[in-house]
Protein backbone atom coordinates (compact mmCIF):
# COMPACT_ATOMS: atom_id res chain seq x y z
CA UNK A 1 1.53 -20.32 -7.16
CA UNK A 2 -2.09 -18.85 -7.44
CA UNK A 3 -3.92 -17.12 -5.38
CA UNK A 4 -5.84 -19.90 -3.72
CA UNK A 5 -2.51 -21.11 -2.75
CA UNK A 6 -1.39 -17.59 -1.32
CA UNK A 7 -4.32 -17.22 0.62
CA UNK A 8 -3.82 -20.68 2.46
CA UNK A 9 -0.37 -20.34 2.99
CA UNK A 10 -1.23 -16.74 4.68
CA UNK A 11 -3.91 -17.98 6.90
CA UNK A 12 -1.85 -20.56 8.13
CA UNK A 13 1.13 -18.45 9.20
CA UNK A 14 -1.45 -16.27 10.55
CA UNK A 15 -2.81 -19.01 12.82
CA UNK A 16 0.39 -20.23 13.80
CA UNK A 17 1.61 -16.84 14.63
CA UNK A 18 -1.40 -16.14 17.00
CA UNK A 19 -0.39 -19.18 19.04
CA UNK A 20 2.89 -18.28 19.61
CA UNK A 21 4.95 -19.10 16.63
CA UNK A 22 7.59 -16.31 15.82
CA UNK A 23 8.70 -17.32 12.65
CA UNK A 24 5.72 -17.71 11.48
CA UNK A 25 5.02 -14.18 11.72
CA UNK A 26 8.58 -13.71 10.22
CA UNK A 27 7.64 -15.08 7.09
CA UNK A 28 4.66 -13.37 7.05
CA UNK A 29 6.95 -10.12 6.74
CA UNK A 30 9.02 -12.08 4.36
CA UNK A 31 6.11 -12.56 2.10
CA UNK A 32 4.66 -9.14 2.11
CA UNK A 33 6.70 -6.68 3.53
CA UNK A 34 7.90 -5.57 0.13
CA UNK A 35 4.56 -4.94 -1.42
CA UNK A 36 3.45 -2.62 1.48
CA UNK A 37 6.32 -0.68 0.79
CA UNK A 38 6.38 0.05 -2.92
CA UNK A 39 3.23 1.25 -2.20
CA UNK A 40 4.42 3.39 0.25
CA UNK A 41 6.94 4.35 -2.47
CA UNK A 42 4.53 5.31 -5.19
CA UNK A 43 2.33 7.43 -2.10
CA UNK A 44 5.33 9.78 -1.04
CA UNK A 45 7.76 9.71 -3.54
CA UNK A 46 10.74 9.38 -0.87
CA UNK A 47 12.40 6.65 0.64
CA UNK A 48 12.96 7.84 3.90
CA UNK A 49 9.09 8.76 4.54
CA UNK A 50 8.31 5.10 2.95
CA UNK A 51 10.61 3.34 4.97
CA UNK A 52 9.15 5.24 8.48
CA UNK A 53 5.17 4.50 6.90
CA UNK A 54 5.85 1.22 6.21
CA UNK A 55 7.11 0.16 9.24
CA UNK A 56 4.17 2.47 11.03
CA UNK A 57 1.88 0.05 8.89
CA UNK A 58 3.45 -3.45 9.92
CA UNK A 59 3.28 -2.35 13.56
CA UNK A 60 -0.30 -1.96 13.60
CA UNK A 61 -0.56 -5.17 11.17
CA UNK A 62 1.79 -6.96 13.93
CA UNK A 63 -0.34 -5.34 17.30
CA UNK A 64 -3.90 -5.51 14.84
CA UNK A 65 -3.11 -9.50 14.03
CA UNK A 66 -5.72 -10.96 16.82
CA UNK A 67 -8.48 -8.61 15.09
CA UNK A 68 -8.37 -10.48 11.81
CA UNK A 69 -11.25 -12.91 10.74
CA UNK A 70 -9.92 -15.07 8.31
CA UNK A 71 -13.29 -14.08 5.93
CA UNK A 72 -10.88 -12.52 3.61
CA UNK A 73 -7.23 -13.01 2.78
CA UNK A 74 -4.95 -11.41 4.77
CA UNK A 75 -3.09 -9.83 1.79
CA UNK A 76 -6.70 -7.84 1.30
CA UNK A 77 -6.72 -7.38 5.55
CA UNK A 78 -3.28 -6.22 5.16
CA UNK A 79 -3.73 -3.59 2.72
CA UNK A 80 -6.98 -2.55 4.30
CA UNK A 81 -4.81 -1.56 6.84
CA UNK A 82 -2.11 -0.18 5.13
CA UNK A 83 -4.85 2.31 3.47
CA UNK A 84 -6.39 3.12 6.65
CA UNK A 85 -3.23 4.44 8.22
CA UNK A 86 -1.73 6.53 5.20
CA UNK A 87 -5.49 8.33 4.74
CA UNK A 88 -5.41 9.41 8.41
CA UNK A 89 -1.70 9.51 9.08
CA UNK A 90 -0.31 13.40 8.83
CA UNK A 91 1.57 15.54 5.51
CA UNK A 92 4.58 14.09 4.95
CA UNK A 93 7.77 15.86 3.45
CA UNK A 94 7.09 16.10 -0.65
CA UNK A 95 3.25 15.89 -0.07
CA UNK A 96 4.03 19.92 1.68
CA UNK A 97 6.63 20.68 -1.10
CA UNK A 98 3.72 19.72 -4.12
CA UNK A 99 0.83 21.26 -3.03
CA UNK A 100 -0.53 23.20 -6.23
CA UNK A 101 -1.86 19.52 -7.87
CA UNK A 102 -1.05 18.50 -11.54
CA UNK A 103 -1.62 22.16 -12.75
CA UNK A 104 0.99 23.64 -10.41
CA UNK A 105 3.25 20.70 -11.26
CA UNK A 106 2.70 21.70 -15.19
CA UNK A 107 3.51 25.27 -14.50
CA UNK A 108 7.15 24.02 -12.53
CA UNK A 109 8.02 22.23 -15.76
CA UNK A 110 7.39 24.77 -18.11
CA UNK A 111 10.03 26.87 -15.86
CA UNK A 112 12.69 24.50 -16.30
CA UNK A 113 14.73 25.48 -19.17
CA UNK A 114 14.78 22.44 -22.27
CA UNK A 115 18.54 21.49 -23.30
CA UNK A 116 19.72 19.00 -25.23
CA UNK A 117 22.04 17.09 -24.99
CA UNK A 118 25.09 16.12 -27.11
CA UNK A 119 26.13 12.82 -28.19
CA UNK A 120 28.92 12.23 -25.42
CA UNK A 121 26.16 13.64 -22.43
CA UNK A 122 23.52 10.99 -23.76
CA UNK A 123 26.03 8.40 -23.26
CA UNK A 124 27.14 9.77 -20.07
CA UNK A 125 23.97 10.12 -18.69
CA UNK A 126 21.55 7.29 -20.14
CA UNK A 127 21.11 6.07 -16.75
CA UNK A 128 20.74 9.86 -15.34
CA UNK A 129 17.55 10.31 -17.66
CA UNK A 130 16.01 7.28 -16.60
CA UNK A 131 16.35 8.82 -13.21
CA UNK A 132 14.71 11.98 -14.37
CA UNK A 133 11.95 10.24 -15.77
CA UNK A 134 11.12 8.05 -12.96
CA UNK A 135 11.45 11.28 -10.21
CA UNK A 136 9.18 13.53 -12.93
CA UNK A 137 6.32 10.57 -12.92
CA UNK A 138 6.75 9.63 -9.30
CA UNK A 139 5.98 13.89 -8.66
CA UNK A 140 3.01 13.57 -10.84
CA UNK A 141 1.51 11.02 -8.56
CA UNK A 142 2.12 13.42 -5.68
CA UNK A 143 -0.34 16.04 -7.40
CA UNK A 144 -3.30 13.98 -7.11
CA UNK A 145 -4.83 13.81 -3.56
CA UNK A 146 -3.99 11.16 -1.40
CA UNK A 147 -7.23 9.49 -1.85
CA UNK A 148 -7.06 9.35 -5.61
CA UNK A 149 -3.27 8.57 -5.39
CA UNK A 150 -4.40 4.92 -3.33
CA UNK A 151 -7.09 4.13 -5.50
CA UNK A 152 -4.69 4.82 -9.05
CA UNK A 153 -1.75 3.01 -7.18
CA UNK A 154 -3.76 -0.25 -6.08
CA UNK A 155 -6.02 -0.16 -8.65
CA UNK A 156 -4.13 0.96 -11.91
CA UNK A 157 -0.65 0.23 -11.04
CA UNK A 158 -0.90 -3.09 -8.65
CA UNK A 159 -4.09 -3.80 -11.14
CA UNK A 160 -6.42 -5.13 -7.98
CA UNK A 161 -9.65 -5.63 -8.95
CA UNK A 162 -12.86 -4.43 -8.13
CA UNK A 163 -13.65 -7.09 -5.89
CA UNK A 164 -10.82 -7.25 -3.78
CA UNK A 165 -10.38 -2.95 -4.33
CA UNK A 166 -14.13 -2.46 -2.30
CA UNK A 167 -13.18 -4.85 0.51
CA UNK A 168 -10.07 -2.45 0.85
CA UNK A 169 -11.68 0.69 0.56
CA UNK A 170 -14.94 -0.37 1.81
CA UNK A 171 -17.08 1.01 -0.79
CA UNK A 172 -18.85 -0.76 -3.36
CA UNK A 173 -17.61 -2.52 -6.71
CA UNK A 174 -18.97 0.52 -8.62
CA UNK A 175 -17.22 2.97 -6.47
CA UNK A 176 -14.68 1.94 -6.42
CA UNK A 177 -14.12 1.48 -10.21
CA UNK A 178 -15.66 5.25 -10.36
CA UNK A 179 -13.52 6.59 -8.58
CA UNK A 180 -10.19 4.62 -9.97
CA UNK A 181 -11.57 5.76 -13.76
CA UNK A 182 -11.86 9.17 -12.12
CA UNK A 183 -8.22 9.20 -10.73
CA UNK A 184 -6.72 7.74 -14.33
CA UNK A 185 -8.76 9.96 -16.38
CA UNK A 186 -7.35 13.43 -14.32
CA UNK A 187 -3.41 11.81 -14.78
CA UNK A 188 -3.97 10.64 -18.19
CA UNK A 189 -5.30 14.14 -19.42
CA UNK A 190 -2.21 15.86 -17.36
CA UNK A 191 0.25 13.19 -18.98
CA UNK A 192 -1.42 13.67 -22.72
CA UNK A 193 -1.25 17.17 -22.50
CA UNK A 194 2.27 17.40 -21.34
CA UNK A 195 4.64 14.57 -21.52
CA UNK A 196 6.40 13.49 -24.61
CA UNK A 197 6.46 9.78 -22.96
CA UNK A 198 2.45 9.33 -23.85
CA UNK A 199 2.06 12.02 -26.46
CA UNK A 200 4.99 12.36 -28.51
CA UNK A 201 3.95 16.00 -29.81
CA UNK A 202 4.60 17.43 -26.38
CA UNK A 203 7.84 19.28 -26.14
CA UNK A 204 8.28 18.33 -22.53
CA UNK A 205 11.14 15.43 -22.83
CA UNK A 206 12.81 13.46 -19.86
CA UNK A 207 16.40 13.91 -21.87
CA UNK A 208 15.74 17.55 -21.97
CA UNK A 209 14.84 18.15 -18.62
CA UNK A 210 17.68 15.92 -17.05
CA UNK A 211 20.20 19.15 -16.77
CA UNK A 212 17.88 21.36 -15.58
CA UNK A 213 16.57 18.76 -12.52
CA UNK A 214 20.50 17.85 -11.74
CA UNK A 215 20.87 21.95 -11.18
CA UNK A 216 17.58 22.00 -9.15
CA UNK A 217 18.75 18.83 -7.29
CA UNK A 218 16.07 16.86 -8.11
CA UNK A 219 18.54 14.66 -10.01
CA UNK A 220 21.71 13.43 -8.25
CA UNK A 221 24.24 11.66 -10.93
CA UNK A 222 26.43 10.68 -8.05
CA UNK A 223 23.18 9.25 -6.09
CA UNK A 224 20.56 7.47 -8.09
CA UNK A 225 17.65 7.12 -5.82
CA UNK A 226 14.52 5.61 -8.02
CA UNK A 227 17.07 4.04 -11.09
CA UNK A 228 19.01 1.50 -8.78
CA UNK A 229 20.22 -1.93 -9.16
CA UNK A 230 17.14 -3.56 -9.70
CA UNK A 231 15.43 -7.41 -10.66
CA UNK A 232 12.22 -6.83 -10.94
CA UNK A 233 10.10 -4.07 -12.28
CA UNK A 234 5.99 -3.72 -11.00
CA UNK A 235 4.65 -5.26 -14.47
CA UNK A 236 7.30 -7.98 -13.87
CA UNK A 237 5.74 -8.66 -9.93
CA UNK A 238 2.37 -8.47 -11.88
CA UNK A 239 3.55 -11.55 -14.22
CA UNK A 240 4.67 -13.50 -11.36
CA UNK A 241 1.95 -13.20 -8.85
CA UNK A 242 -1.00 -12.40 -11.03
CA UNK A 243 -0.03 -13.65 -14.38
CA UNK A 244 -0.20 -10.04 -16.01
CA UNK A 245 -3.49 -8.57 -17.40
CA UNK A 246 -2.87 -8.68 -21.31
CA UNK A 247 -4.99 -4.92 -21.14
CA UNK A 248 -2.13 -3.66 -19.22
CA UNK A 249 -0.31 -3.66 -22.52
CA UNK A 250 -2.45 -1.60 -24.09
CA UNK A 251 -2.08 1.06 -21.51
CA UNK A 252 0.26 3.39 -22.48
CA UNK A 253 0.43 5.44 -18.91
CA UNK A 254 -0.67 2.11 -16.90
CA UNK A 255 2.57 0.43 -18.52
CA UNK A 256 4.27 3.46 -18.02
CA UNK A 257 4.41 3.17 -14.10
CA UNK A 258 4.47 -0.32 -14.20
CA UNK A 259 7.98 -0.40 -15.68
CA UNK A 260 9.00 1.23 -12.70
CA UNK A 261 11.17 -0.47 -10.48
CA UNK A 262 9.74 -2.63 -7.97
CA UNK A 263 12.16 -2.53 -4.64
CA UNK A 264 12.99 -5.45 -2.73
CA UNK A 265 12.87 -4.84 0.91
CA UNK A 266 13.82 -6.92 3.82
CA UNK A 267 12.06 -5.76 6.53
CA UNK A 268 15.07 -5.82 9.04
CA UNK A 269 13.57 -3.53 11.18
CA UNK A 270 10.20 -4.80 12.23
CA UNK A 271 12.35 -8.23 12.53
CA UNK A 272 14.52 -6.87 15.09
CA UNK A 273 11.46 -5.70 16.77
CA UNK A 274 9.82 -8.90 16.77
CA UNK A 275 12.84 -10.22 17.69
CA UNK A 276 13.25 -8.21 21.04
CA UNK A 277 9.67 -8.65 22.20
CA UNK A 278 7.46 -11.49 23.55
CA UNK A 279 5.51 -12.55 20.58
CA UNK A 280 2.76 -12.45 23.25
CA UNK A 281 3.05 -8.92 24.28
CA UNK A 282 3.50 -8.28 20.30
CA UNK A 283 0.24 -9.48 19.62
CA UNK A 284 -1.45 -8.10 22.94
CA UNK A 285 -2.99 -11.31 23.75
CA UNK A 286 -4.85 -11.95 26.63
């Protein structure tokens, strides 16, 4: 389906919900619901604060609906919204626990002791380290501020373009790509200069650190949070809805984050909120 298609398909269920069509406005959340909260993933690192932002977002995208022009597509509406609340919305729980940016989070590293492991641990815990490794990268997003955290996350990791990027941000094409080169240069001179995973001289390994997160907590064997059951990852949503930007696999850290699971989510709770109101009162039409 291409984009052309998508953007139809939205502004119809968009019309049809405005006049009083609930499932309409279900399958609106069906269509999107997931990619507002991945983002919301990638912003604040846990799933509880996602889960409560995301559904903060789709209420004002629900209550917001009458207020949208049809001039763009609602996806870029959407996530114009979505942007608008987590810039203004208040400090949520790991955004107060890393608060000394990407040099603080270097420093917090270095203090965790490197062990190896031995050939039955590896096996043991192949899945563990994979957990280690997403939770380390998802806590170097949280060192950039949450201004440069949007623009990397839409604009390196969800690869929108320029075009659509400035209607979201409401700055220009060249701002906005300033300030996205600005946002991957700062993590890509962090990552370079201390993870093994983009520069393989750096002594800072996911399989070494993986004992000393499970003693910190970070790392839960018993309770994978980011390593899950999972069919899709980002670069794999990419393929499907944007048929993958060969550059992306050139990118070491871009391809990095992109192999990062991509959650599906149901949206069962703004559901059973539309489900208990008048679409009418919903939509606060007149």
């Amino acid at each position: 389906m291409n984009r052309l298609d998508d953007k139809q398909i939205d502004a119809g269920l968009v019309q049809k919900a405005l006049e009083g069509d609930k499932s309409a406005l279900n399958s609106l959340v069906d269509r999107h619901y997931a990619d507002t909260f991945n983002i919301c993933l990638k912003m604040l690192y846990s799933h509880r604060d996602a889960e409560d932002v995301n559904q903060e977002i789709w209420i004002k995208i629900v209550t917001q609906l009458k207020t949208f022009r049809f001039k763009s597509a609602f996806k870029t509406w959407m996530y114009r919204v979505a942007v608008n609340h987590i810039l203004d919305m208040k400090k949520r729980s790991v955004e107060l626990e890393i608060n000394k940016g990407l040099e603080g989070y270097s420093s917090h590293l270095a203090s965790i002791k490197n062990e190896e492991l031995n050939p039955e641990e590896k096996a043991v815990l192949k899945e563990v380290v994979v957990e280690a490794k997403l939770s380390c990268m998802s806590g170097m997003l949280m060192c950039l501020d949450r201004e440069q955290r949007l623009f990397y996350i839409l604009g390196d990791i969800f690869k929108i373009d320029h075009n659509m990027g400035s209607e979201i941000f409401d700055v220009s094409p060249g701002t906005y790509r300033k300030k996205l080169s600005r946002a991957r240069k700062d993590l890509f001179n962090f990552m370079d200069g201390q993870c093994s995973l983009v520069n393989k001289n750096n002594p800072c390994t996911c399989e070494k650190k993986t004992k000393g997160f499970i003693k910190l907590g970070y790392v839960n064997p018993g309770n994978l949070v980011f390593n899950k059951d999972f069919k899709q990852s980002i670069y794999d949503r990419l393929l499907e809805k944007e048929e993958a930007l060969e550059s992306a696999r050139e990118d070491i850290q871009t391809r990095l984050f992109q192999d990062h699971p991509y959650e599906q989510h149901p949206g069962q709770v703004i559901k059973e909120v539309l489900s208990e109101h008048k679409l009418h009162t919903l939509l606060r039409l007149n």
